[in-house]
PDB file of N, CA and C in Angstrom:
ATOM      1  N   UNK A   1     111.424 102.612  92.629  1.00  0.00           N
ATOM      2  CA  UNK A   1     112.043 103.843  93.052  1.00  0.00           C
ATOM      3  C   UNK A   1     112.039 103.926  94.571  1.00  0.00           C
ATOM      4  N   UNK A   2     113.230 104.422  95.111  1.00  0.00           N
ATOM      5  CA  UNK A   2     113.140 104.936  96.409  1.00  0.00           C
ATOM      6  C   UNK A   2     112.825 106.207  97.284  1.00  0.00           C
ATOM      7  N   UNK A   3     112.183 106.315  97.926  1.00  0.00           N
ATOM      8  CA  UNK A   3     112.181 107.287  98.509  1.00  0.00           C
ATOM      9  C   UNK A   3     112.780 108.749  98.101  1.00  0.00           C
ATOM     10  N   UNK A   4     114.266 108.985  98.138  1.00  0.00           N
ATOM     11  CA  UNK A   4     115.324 109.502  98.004  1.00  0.00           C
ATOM     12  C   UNK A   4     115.833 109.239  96.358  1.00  0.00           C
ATOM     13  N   UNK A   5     115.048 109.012  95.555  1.00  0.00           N
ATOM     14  CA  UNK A   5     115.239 109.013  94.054  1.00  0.00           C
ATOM     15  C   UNK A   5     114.958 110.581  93.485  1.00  0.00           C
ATOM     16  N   UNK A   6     115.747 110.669  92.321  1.00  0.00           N
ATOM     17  CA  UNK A   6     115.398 111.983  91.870  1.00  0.00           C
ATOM     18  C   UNK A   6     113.907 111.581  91.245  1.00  0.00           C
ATOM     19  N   UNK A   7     113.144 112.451  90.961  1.00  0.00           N
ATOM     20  CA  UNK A   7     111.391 112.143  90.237  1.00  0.00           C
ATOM     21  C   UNK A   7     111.916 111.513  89.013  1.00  0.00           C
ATOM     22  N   UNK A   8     111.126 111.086  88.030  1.00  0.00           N
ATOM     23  CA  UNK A   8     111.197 110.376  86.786  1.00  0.00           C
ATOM     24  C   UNK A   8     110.952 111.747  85.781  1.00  0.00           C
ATOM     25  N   UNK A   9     111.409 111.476  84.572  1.00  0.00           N
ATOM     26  CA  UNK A   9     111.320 112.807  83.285  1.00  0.00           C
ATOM     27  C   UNK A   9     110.255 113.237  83.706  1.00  0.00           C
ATOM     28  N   UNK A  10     109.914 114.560  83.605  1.00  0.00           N
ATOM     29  CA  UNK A  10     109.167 115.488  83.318  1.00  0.00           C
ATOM     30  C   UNK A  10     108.376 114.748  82.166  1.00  0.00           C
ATOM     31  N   UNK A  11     106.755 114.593  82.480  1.00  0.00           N
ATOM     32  CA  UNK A  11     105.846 113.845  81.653  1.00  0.00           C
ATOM     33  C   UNK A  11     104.637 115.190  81.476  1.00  0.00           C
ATOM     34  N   UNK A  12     103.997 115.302  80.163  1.00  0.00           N
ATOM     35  CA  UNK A  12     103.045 116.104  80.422  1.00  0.00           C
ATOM     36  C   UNK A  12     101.494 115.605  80.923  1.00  0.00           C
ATOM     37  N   UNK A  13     100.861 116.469  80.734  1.00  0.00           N
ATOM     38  CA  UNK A  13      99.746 116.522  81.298  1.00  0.00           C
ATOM     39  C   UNK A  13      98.401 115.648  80.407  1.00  0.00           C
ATOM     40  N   UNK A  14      98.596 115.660  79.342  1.00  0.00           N
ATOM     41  CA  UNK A  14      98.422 114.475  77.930  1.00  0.00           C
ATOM     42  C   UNK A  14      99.035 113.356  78.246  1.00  0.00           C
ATOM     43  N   UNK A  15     100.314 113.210  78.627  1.00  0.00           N
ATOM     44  CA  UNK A  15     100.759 111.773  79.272  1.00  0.00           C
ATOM     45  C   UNK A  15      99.606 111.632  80.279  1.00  0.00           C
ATOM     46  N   UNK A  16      99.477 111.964  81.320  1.00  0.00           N
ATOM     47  CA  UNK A  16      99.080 111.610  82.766  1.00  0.00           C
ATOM     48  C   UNK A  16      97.613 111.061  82.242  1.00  0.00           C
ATOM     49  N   UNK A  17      96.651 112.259  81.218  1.00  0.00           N
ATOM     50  CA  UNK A  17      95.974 111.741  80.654  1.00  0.00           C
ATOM     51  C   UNK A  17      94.972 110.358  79.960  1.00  0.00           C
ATOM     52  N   UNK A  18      96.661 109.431  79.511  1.00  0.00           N
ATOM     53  CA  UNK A  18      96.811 108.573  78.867  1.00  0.00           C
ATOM     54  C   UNK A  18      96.954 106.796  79.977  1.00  0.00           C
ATOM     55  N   UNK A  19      96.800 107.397  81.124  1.00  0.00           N
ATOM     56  CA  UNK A  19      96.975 106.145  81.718  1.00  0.00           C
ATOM     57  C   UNK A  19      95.515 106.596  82.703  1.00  0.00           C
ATOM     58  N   UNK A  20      95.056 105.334  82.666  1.00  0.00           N
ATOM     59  CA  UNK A  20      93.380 105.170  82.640  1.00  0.00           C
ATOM     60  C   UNK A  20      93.537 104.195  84.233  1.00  0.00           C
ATOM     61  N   UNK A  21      93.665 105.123  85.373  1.00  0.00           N
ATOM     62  CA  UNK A  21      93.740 104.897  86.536  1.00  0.00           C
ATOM     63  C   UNK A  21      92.145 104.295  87.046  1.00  0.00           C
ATOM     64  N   UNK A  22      91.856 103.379  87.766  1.00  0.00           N
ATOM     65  CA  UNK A  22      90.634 103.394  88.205  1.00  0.00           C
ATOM     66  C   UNK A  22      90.242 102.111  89.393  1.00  0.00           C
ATOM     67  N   UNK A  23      89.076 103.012  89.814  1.00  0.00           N
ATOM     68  CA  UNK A  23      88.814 101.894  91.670  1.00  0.00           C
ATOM     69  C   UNK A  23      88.179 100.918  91.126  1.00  0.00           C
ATOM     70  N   UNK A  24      88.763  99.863  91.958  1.00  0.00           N
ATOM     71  CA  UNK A  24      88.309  98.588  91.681  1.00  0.00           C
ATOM     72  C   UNK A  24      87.558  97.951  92.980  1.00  0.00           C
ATOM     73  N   UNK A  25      87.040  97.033  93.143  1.00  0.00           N
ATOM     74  CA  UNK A  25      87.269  95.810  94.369  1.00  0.00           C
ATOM     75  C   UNK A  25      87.248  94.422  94.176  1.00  0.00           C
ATOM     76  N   UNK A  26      87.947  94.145  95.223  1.00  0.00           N
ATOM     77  CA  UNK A  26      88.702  92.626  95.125  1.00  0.00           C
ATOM     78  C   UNK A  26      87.901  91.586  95.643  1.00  0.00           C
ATOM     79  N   UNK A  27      87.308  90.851  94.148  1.00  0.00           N
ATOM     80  CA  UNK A  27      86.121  89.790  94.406  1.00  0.00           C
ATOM     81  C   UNK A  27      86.715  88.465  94.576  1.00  0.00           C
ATOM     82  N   UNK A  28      88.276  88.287  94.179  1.00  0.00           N
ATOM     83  CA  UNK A  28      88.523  86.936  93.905  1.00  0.00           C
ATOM     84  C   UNK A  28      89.887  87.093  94.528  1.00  0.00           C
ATOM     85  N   UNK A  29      90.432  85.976  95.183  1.00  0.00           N
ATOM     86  CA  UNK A  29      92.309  86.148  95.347  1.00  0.00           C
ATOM     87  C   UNK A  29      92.632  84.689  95.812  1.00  0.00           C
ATOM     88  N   UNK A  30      93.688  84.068  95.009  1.00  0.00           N
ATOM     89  CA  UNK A  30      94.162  83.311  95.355  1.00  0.00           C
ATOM     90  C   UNK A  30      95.768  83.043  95.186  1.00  0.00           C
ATOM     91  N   UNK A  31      96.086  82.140  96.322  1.00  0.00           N
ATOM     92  CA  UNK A  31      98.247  81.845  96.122  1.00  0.00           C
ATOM     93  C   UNK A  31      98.312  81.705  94.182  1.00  0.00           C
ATOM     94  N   UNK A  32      99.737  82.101  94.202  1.00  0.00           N
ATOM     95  CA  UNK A  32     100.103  82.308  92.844  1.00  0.00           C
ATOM     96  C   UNK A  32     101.439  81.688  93.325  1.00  0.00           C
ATOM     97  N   UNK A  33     101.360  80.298  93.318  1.00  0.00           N
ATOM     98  CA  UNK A  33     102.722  79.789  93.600  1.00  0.00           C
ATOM     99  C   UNK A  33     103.596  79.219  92.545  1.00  0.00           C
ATOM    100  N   UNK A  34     103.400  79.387  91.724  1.00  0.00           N
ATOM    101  CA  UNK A  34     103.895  79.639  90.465  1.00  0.00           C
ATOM    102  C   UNK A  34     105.500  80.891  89.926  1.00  0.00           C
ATOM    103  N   UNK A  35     104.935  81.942  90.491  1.00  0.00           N
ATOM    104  CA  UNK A  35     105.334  83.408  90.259  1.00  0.00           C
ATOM    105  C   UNK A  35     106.700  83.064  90.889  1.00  0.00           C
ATOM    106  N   UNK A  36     107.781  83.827  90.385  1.00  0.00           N
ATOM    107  CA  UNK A  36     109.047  83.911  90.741  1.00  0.00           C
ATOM    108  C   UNK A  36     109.286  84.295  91.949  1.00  0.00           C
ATOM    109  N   UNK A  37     108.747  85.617  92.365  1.00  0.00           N
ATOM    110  CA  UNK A  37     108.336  86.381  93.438  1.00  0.00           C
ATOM    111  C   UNK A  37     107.078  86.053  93.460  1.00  0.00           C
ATOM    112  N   UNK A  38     106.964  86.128  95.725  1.00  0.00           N
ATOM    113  CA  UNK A  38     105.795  85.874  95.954  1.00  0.00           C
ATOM    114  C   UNK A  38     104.745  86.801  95.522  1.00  0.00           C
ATOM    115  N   UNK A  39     103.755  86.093  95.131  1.00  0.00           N
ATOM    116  CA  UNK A  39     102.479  86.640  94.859  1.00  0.00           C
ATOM    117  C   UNK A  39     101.022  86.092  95.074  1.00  0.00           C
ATOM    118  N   UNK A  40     100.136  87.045  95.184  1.00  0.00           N
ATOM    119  CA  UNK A  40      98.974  86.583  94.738  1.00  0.00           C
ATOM    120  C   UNK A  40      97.712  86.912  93.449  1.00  0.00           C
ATOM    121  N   UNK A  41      97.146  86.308  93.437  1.00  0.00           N
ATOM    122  CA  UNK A  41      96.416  86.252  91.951  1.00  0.00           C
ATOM    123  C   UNK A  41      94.737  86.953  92.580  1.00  0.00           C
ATOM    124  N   UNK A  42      94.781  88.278  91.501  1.00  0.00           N
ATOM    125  CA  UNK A  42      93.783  88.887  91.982  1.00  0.00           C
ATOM    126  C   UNK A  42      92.592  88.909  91.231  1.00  0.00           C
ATOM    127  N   UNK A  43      91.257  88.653  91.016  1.00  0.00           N
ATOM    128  CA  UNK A  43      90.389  89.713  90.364  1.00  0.00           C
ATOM    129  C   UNK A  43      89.670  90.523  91.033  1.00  0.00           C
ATOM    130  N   UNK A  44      89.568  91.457  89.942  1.00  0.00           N
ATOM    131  CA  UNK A  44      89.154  93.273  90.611  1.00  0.00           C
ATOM    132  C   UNK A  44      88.311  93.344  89.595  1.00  0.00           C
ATOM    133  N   UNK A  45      86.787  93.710  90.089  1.00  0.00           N
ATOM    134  CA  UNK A  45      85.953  94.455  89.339  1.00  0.00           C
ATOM    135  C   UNK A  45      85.825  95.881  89.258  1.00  0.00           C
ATOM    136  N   UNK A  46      86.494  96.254  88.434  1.00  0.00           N
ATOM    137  CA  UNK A  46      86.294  97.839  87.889  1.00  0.00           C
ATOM    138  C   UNK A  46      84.856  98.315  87.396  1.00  0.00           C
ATOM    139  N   UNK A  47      83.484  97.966  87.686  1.00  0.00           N
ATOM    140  CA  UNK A  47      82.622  98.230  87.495  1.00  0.00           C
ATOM    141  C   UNK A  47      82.104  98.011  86.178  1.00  0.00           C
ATOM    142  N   UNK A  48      80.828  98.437  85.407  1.00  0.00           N
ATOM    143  CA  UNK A  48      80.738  98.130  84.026  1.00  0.00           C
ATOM    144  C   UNK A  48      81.429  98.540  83.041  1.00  0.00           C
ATOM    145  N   UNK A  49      81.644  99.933  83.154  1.00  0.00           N
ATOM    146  CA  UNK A  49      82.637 100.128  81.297  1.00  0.00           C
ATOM    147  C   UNK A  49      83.894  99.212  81.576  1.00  0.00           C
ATOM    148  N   UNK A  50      84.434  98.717  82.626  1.00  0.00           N
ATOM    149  CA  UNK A  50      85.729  97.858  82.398  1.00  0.00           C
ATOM    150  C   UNK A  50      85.738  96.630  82.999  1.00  0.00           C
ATOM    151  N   UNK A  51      85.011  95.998  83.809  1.00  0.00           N
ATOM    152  CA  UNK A  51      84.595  94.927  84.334  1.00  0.00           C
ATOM    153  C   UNK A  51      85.311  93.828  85.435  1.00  0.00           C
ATOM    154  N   UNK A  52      85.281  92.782  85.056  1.00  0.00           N
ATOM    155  CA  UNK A  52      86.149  91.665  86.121  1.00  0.00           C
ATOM    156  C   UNK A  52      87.567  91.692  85.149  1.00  0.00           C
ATOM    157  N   UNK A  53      88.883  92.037  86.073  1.00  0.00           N
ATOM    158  CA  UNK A  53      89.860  91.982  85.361  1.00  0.00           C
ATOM    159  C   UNK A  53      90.713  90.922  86.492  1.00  0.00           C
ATOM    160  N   UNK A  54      91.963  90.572  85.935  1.00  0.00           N
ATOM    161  CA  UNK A  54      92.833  89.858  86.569  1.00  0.00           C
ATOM    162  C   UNK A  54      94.299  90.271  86.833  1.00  0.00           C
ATOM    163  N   UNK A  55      94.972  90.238  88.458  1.00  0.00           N
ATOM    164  CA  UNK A  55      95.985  90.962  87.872  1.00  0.00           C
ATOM    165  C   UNK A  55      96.938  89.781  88.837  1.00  0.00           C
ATOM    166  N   UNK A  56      98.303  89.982  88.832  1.00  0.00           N
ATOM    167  CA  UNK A  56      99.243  89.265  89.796  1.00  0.00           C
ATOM    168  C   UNK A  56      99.733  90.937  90.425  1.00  0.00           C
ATOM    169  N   UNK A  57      99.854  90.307  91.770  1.00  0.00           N
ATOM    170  CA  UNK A  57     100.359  91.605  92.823  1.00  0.00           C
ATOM    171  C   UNK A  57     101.779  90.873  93.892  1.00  0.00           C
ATOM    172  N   UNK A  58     102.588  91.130  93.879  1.00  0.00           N
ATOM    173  CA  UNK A  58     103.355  91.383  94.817  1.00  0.00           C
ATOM    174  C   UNK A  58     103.628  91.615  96.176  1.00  0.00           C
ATOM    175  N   UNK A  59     102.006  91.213  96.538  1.00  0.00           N
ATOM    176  CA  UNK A  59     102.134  91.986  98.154  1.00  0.00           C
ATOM    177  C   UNK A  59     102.021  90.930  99.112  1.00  0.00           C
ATOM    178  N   UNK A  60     102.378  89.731  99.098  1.00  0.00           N
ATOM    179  CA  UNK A  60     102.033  88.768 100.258  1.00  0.00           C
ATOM    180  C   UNK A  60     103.204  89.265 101.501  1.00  0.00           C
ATOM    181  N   UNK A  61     103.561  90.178 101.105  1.00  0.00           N
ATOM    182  CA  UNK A  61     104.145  90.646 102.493  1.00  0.00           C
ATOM    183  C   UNK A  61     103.374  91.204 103.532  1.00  0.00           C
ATOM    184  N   UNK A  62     102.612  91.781 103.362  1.00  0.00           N
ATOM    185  CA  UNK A  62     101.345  92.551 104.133  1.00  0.00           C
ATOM    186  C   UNK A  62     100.096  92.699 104.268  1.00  0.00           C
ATOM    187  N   UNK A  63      99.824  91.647 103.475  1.00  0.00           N
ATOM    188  CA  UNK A  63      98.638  91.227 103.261  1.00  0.00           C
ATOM    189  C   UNK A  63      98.610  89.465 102.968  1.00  0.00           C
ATOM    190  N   UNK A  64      97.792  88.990 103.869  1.00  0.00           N
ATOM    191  CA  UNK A  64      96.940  87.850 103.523  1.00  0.00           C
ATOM    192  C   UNK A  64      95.776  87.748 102.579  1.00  0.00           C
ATOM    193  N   UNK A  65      95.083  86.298 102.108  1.00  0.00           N
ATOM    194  CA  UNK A  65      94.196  86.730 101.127  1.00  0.00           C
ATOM    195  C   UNK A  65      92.843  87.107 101.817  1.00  0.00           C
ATOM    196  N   UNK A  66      92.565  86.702 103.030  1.00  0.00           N
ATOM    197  CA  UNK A  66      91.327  86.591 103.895  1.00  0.00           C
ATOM    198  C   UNK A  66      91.225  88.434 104.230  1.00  0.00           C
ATOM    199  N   UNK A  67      92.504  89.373 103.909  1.00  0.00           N
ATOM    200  CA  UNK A  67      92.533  90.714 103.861  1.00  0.00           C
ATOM    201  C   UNK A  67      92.386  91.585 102.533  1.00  0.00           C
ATOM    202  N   UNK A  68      92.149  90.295 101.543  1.00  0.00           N
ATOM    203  CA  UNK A  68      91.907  91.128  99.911  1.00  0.00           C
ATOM    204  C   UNK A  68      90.745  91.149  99.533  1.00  0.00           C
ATOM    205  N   UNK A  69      89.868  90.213 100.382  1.00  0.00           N
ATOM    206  CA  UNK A  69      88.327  90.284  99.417  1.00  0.00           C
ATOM    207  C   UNK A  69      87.668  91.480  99.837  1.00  0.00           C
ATOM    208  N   UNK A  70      86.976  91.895  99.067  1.00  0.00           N
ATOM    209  CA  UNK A  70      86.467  93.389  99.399  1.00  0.00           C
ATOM    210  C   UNK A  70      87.101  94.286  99.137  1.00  0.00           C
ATOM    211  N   UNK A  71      88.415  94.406  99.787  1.00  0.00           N
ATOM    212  CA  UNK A  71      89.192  95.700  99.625  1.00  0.00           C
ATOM    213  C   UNK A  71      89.137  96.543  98.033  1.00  0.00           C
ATOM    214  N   UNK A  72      88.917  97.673  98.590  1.00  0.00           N
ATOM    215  CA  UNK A  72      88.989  98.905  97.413  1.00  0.00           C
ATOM    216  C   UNK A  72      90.061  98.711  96.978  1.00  0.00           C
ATOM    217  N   UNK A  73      90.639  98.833  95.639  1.00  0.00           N
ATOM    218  CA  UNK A  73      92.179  99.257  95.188  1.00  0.00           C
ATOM    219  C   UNK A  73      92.109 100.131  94.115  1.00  0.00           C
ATOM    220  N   UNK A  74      93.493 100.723  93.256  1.00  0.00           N
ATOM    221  CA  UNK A  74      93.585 101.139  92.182  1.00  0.00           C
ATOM    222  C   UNK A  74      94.591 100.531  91.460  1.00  0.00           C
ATOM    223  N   UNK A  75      93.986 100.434  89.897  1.00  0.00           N
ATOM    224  CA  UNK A  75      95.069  99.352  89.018  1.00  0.00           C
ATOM    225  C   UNK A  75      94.596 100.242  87.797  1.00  0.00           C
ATOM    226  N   UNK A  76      95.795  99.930  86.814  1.00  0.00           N
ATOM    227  CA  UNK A  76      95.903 100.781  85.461  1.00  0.00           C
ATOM    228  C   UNK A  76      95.193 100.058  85.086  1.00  0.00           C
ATOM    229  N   UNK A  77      94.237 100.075  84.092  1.00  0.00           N
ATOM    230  CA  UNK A  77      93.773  99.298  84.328  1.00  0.00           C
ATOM    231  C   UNK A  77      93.424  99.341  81.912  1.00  0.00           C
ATOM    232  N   UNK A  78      94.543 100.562  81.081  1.00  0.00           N
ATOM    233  CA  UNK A  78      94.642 100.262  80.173  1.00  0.00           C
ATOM    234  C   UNK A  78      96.454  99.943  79.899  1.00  0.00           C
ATOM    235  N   UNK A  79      97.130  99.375  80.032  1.00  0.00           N
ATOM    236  CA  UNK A  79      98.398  98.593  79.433  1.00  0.00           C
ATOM    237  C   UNK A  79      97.867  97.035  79.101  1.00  0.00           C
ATOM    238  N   UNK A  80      98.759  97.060  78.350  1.00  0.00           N
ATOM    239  CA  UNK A  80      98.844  95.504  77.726  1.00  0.00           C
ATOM    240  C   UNK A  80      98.763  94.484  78.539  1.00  0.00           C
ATOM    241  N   UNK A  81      97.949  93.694  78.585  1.00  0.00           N
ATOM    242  CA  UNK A  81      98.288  92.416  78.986  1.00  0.00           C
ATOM    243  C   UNK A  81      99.441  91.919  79.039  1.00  0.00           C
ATOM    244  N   UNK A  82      99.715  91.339  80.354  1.00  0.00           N
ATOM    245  CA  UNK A  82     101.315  90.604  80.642  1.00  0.00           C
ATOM    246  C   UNK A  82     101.401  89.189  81.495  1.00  0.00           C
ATOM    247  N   UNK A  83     102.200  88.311  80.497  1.00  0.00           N
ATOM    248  CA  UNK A  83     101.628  87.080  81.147  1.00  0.00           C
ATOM    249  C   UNK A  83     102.992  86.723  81.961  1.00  0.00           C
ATOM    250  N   UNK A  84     102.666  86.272  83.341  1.00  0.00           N
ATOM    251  CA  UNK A  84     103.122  86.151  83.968  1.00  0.00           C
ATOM    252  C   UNK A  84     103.372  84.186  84.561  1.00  0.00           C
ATOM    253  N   UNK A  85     104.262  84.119  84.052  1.00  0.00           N
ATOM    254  CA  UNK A  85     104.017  82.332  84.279  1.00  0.00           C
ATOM    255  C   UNK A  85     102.661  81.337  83.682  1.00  0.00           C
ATOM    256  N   UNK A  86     102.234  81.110  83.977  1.00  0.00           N
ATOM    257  CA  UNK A  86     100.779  80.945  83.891  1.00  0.00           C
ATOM    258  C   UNK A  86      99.885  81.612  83.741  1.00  0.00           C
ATOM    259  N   UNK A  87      99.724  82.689  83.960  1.00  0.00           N
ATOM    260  CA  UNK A  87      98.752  83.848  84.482  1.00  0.00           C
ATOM    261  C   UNK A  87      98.814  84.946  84.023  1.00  0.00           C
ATOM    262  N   UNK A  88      97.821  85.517  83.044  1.00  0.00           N
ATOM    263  CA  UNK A  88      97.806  86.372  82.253  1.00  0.00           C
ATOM    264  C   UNK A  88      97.092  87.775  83.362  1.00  0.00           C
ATOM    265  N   UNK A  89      97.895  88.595  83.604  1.00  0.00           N
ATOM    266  CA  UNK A  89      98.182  89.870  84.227  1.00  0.00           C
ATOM    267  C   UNK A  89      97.319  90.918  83.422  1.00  0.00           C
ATOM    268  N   UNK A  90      96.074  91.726  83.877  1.00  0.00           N
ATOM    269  CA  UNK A  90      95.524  92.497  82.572  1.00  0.00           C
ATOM    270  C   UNK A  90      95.477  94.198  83.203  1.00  0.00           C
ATOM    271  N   UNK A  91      96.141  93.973  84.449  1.00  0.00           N
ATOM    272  CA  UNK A  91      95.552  95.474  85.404  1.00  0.00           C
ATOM    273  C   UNK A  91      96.778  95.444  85.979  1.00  0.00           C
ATOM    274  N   UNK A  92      97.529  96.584  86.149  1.00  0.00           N
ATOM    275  CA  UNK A  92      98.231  96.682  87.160  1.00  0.00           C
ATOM    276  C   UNK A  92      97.848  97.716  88.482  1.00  0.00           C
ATOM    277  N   UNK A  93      97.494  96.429  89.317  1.00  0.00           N
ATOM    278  CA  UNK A  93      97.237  97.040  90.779  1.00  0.00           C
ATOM    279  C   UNK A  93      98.207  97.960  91.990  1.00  0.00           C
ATOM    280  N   UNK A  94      97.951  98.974  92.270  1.00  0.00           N
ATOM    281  CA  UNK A  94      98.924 100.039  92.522  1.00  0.00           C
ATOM    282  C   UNK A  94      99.344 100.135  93.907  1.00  0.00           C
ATOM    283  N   UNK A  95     100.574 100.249  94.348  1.00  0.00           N
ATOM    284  CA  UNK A  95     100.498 100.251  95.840  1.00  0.00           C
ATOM    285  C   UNK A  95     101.809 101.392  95.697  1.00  0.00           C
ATOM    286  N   UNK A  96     102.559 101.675  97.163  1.00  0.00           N
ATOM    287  CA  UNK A  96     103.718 101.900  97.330  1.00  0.00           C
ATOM    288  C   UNK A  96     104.342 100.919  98.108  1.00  0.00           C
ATOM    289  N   UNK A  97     105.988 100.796  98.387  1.00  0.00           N
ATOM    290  CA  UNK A  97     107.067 100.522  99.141  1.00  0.00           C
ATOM    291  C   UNK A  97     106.886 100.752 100.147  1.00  0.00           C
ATOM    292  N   UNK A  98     107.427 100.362 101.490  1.00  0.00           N
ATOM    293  CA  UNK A  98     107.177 100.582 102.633  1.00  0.00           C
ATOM    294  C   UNK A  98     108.979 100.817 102.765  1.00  0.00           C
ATOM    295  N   UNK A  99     109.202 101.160 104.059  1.00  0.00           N
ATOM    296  CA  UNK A  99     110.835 100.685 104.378  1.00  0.00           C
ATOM    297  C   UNK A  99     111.714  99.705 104.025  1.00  0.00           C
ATOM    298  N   UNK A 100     110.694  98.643 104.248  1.00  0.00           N
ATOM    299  CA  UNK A 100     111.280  97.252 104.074  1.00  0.00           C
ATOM    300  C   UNK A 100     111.215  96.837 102.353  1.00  0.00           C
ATOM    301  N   UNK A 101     110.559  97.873 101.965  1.00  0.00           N
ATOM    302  CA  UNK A 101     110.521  97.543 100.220  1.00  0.00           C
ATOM    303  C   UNK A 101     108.871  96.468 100.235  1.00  0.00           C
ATOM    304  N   UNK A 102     108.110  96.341 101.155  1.00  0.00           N
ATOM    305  CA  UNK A 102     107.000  96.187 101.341  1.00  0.00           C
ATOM    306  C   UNK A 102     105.909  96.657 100.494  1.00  0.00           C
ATOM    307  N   UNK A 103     104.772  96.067  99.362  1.00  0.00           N
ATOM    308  CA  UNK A 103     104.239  97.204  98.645  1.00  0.00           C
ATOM    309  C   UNK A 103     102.637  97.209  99.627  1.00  0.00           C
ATOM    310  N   UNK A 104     102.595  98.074  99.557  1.00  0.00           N
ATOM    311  CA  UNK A 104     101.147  98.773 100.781  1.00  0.00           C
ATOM    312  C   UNK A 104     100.275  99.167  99.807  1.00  0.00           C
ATOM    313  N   UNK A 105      99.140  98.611  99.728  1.00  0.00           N
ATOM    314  CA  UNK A 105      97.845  98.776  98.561  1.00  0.00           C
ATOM    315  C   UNK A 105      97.895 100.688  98.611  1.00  0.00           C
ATOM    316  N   UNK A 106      97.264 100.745  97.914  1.00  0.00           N
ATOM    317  CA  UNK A 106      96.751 102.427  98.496  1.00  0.00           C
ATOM    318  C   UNK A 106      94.904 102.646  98.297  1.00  0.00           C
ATOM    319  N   UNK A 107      94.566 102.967  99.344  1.00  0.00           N
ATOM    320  CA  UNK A 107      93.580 102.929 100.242  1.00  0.00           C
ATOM    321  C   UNK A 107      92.495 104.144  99.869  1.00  0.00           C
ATOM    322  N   UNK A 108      91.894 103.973 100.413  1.00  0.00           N
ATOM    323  CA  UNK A 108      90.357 105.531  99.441  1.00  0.00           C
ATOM    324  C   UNK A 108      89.985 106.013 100.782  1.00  0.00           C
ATOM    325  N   UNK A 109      89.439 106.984 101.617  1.00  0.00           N
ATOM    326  CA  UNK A 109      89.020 107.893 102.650  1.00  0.00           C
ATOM    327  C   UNK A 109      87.473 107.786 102.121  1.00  0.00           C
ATOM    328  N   UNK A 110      87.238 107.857 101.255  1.00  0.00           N
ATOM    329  CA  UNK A 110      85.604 108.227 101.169  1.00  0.00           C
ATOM    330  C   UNK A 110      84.938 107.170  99.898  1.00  0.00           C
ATOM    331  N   UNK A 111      83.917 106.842  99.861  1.00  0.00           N
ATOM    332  CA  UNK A 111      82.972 106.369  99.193  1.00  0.00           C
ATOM    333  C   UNK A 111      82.964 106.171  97.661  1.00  0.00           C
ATOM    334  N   UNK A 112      83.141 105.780  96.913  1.00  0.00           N
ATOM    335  CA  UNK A 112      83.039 106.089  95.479  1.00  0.00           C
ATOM    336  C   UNK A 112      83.273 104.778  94.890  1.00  0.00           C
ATOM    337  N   UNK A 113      82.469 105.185  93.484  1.00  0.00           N
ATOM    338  CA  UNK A 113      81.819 103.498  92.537  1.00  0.00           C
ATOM    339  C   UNK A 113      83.020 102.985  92.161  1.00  0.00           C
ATOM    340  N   UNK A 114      82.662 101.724  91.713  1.00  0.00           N
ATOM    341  CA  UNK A 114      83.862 101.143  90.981  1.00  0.00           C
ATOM    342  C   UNK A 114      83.817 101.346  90.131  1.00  0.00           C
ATOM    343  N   UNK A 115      84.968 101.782  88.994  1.00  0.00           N
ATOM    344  CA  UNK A 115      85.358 101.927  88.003  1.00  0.00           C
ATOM    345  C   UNK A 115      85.317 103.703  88.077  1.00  0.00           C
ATOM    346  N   UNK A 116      85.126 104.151  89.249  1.00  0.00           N
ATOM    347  CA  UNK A 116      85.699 105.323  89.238  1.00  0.00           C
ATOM    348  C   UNK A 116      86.965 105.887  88.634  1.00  0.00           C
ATOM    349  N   UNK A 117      87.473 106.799  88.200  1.00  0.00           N
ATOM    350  CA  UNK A 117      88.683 107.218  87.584  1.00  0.00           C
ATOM    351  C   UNK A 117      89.746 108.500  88.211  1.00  0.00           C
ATOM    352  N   UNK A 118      90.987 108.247  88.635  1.00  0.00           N
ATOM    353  CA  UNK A 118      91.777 108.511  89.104  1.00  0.00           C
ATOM    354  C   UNK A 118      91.608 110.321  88.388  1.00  0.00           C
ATOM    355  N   UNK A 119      92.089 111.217  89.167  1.00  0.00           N
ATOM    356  CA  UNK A 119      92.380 112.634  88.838  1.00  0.00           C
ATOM    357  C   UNK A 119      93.597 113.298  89.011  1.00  0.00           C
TER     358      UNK A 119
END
């Protein structure tokens, strides 16, 4: 979606519910040269109730991998598994668009565990 898109259907509040948002950090990343689009190959530990997951991300535009280890993120982290070439996808890690159609992780201000959960 762009910027300048109308919003998506009216979803309720039981939807929003239903997607199991949560902080992760990025213990593992490597090239995914494989992938149609560039990518890289992530794991994110979501803490104990959800653990070391694996995801493919889209962002070698703005990020290098020597800029993923550590970093906080958020990834859905209940949809289906999706295999992606080789590489079975189990989290989807969340960013936005930039101008350039760039996806920009999205970032935390304050402190909090992993496997924290989105509100």
């Amino acid at each position: 979606m762009k910027p300048d898109d109308a919003p998506a259907p009216e979803a309720s509040f039981d939807d929003f519910l239903k997607i199991d948002i949560r902080l992760g950090t990025v213990v593992r990343a490597e090239p995914f040269p494989e992938a149609r689009k560039p990518a890289f190959k992530l794991w994110i530990d979501f803490g104990p109730g959800v653990g070391v997951k694996q995801s493919s991300a889209q962002i070698t535009a703005l990020y290098g991998l020597d800029d993923l280890m550590g970093r906080r993120v958020l990834g859905v982290v209940n949809f289906p598994p999706r295999q992606i070439g080789p590489f079975r996808s189990e989290v989807l890690t969340l960013g936005v668009a930039d101008a350039d159609g760039n996806v920009a992780l999205i970032g935390l201000e304050h402190p909090a565990p992993d496997g924290a959960r989105l509100h």
